[in-house]
Protein backbone atom coordinates (compact mmCIF):
# COMPACT_ATOMS: atom_id res chain seq x y z
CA UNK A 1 -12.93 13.38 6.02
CA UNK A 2 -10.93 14.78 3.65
CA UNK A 3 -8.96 17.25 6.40
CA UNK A 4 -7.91 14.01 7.84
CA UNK A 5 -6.14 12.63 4.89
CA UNK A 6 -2.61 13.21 4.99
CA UNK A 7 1.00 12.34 3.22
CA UNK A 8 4.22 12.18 4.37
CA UNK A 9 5.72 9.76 2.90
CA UNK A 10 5.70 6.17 0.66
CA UNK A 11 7.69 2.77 0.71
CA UNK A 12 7.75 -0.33 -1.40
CA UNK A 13 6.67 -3.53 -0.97
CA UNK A 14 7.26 -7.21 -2.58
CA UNK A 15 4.39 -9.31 -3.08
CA UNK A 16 3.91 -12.76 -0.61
CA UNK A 17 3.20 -15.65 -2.43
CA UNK A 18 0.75 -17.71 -1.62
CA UNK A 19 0.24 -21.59 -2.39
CA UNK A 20 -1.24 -23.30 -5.30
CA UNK A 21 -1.87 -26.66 -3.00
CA UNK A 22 -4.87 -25.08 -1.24
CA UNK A 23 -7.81 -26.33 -2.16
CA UNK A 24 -9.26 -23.52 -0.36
CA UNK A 25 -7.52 -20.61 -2.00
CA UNK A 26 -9.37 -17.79 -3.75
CA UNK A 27 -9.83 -18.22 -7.36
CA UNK A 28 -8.48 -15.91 -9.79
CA UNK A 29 -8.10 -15.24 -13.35
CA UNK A 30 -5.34 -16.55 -15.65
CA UNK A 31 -2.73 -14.22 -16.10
CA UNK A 32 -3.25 -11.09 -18.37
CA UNK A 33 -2.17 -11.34 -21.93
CA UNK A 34 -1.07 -7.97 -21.83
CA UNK A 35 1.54 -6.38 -18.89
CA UNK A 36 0.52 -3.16 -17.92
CA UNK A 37 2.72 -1.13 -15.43
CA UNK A 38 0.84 1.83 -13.46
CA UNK A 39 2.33 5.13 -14.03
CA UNK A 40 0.32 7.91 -12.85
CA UNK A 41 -2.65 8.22 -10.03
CA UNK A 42 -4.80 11.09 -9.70
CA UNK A 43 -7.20 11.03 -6.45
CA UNK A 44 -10.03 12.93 -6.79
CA UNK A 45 -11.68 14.94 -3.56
CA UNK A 46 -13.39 18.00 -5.92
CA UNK A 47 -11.85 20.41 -3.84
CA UNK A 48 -8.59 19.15 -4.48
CA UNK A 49 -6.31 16.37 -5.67
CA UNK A 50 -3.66 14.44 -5.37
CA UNK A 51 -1.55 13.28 -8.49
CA UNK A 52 1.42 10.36 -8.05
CA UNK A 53 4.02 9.28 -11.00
CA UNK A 54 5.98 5.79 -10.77
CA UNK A 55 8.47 4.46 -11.99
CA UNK A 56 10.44 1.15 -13.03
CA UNK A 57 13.36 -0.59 -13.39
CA UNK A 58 13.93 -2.92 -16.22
CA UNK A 59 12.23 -6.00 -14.11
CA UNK A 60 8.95 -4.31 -13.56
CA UNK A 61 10.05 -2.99 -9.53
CA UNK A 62 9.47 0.33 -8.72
CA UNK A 63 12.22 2.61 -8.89
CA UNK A 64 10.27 5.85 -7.61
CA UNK A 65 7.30 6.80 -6.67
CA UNK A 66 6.71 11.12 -6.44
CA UNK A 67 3.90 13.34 -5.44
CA UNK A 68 4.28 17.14 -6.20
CA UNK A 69 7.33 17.87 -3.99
CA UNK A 70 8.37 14.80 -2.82
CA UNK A 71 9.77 11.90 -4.00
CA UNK A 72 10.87 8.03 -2.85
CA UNK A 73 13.91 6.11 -3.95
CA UNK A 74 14.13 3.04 -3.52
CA UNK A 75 17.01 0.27 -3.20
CA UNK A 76 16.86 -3.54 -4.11
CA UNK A 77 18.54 -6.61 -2.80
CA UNK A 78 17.88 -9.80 -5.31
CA UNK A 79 14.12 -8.85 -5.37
CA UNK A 80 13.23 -7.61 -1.64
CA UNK A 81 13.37 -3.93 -1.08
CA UNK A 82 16.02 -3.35 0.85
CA UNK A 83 16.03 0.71 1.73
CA UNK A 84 14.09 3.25 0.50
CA UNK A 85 15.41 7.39 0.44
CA UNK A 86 12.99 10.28 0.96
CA UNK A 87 13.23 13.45 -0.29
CA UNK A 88 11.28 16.76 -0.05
CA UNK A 89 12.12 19.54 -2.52
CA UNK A 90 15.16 17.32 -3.25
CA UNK A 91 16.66 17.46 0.10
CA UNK A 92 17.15 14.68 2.25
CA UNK A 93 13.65 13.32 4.73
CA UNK A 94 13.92 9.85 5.79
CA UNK A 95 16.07 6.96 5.11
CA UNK A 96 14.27 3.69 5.97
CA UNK A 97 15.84 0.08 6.16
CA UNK A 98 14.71 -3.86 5.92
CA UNK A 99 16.27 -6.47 7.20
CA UNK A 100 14.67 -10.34 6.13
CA UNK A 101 15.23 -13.78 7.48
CA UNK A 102 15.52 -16.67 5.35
CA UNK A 103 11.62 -16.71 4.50
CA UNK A 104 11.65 -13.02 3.43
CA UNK A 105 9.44 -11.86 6.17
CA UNK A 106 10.85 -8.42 7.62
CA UNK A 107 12.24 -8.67 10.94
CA UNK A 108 14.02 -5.32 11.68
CA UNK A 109 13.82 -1.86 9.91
CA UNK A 110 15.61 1.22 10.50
CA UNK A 111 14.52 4.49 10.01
CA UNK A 112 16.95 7.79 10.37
CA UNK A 113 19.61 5.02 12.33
CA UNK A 114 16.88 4.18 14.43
CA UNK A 115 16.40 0.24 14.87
CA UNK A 116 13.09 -1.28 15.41
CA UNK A 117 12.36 -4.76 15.66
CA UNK A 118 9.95 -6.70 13.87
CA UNK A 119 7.90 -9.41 14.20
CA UNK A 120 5.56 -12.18 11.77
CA UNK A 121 3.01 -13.98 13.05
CA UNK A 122 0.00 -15.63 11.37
CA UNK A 123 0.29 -13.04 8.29
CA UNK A 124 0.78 -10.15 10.41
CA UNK A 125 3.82 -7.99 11.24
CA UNK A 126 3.92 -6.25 14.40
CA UNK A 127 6.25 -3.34 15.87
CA UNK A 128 6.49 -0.39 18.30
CA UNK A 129 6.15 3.12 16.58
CA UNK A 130 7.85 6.00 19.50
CA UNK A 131 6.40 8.95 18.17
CA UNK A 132 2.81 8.11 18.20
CA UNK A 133 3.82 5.59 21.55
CA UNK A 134 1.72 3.08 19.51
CA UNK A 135 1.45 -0.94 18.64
CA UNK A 136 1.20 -1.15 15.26
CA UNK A 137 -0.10 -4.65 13.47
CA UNK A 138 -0.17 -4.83 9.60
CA UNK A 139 -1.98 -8.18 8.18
CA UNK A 140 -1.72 -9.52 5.23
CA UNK A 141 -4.42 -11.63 2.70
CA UNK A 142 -3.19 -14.70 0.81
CA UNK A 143 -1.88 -12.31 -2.22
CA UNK A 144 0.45 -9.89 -0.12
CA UNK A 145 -2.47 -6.82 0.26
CA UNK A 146 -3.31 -5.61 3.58
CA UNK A 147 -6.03 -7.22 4.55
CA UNK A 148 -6.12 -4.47 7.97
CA UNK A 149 -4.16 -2.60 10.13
CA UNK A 150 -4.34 -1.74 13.73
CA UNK A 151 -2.89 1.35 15.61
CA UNK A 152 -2.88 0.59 19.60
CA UNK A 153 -2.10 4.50 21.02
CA UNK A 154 -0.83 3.72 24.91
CA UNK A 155 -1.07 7.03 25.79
CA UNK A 156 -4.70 7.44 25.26
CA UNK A 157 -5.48 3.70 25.82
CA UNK A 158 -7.66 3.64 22.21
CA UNK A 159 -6.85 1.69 18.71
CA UNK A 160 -8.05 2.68 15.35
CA UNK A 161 -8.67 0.03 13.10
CA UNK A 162 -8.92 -0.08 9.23
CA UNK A 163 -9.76 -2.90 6.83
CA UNK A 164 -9.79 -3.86 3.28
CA UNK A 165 -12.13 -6.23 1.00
CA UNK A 166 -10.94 -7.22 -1.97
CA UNK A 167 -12.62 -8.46 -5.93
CA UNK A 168 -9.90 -11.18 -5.78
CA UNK A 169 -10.61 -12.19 -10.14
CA UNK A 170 -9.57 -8.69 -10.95
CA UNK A 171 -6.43 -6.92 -11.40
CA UNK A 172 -5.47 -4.15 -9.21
CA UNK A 173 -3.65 -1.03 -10.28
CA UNK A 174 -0.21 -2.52 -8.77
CA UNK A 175 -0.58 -6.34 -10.39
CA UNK A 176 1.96 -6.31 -12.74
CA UNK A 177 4.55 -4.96 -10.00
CA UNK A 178 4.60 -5.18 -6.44
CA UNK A 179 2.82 -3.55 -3.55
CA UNK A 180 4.40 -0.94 -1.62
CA UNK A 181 1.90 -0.51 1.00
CA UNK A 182 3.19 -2.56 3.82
CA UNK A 183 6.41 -0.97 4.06
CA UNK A 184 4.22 2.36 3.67
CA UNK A 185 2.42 1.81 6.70
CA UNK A 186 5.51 0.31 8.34
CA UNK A 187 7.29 3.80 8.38
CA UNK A 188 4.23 6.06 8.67
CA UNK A 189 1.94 4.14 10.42
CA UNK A 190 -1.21 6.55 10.97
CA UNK A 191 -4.99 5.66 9.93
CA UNK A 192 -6.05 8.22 7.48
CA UNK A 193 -3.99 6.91 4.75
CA UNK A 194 -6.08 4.39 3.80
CA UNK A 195 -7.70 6.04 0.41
CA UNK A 196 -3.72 6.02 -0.51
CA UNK A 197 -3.47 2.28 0.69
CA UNK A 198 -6.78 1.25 -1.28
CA UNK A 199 -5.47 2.77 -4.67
CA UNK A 200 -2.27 0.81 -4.81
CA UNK A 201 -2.89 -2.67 -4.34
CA UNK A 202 -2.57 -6.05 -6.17
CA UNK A 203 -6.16 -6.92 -6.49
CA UNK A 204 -9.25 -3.75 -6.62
CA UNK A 205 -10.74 -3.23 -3.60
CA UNK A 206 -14.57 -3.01 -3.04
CA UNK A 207 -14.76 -1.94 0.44
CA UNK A 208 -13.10 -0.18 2.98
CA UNK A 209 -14.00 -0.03 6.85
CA UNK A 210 -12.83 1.93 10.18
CA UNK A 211 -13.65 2.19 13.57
CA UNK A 212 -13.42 5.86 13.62
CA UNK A 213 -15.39 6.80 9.84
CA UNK A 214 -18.06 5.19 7.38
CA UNK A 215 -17.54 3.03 5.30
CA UNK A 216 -16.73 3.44 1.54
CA UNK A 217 -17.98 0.80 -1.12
CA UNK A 218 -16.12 1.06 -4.46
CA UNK A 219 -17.28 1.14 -7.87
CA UNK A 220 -14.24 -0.08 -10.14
CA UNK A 221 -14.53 0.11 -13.08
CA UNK A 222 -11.84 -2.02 -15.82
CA UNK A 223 -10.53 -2.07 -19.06
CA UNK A 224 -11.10 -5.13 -21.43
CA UNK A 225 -8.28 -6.95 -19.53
CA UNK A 226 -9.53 -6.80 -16.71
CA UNK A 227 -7.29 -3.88 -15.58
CA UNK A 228 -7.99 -1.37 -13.13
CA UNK A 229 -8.84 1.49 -14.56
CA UNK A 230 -11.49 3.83 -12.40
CA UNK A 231 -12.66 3.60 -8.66
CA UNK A 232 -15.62 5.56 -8.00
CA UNK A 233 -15.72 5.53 -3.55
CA UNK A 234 -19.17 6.15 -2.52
CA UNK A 235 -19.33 6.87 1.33
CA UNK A 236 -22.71 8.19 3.14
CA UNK A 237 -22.75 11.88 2.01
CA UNK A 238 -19.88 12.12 -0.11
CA UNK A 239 -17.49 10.86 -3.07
CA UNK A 240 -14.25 10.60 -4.53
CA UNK A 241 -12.87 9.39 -7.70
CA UNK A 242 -9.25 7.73 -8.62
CA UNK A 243 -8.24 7.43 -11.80
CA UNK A 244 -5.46 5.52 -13.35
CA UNK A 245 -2.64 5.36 -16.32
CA UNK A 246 -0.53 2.31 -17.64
CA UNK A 247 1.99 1.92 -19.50
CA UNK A 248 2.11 -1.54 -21.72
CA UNK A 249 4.85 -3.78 -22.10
């Protein structure tokens, strides 16, 4: 598994809201006394690692995220993200674009001048990726995490699918921000990134599930606020660890 895990490149993404009318909804705790921003990941293999820094503006968005030599800018409008820069050894990657419509659901990016239409339906954004010749659909929970994603390669007439469960009354390593996953998996839109997707979320995650490897049950462990602080991912005959730093406020 962990040959297959690759990185090229990160995004940002705003949190949906979600409404307090449903009597349905997914109970959660109150809000944390204390606001604690995520500044550094380190992923665990034992054979290797990965280690990722963030950072902030003043209202809590990110400003960058970086991984040994590469590093993400990213651009605001109001609150939405509205571009995000790419660079490798400080020279210019990718340039990627959003466009919103009045609900704040995505409905065009460009990436590198390329436009790509988008659509939203029933929590899920859907697009056409050329250089994989692919359907991609990213859904969403009630929160703003994925919830799953689905890769539909033409070419080969196959789909890989990956999904998410969630320990909706604790706080994830990205709660006191916003999630950048979506817009992650909207540029680079390939399957093995999901040990990246299931460290940065909004609430922990407890489980992860493909079509195409086992499955991995989490062991999180928190801090006395209910914080994030260790995921332990067991999978059938092996193991990795993510660990993870705050900063308070």
């Amino acid at each position: 598994m962990k040959a297959k895990i690759f990185l090229f490149g990160l995004v940002s993404l705003l949190a949906l809201s979600c409404s307090g009318d449903d009597d349905n909804a997914t109970e959660v705790n109150p809000e944390p006394e204390t606001v604690k921003l995520l500044t550094e990941v380190e992923i665990d293999f034992g054979d290797f690692s990965e280690e990722f820094d963030l950072s902030y503006f003043q209202n809590n968005t990110v400003r960058s995220f970086s991984q040994a030599d590469m590093v993400c800018l990213f651009a605001y409008s109001g609150e939405r993200v509205s571009s995000m820069e790419i660079l490798y050894n400080g020279e210019p990657y990718a340039v990627a674009g959003f466009e919103y419509d009045g609900s704040g659901h995505i409905i065009k990016m460009t990436i590198n001048g390329i436009e790509k239409p988008v659509t939203f339906q029933d929590n899920c954004y859907s697009f056409y990726f050329e250089p994989n010749d692919a359907d991609i659909t990213i859904c969403l929970n009630e929160w703003g995490d994925i919830d799953h994603y689905t890769i539909y390669y033409h070419n080969f007439q196959d789909q890989n699918i990956v999904s998410f469960e969630y320990d909706s009354e604790k706080y994830g390593s990205l709660y006191a921000s916003h999630n950048f996953m979506l817009y992650f998996l909207m540029v680079r839109p390939y399957p093995d990134y999901f040990i990246w997707v299931s460290a940065f979320t909004l609430r922990p995650v407890s489980e992860i599930h493909t079509d195409f490897y086992q499955s991995i049950i989490n062991q999180n462990e928190f801090d006395n606020e209910d914080y994030l602080k260790k995921t332990i991912g067991l999978e059938e005959d092996d193991s990795h660890e993510i660990r993870y730093s705050y900063v308070e406020l």
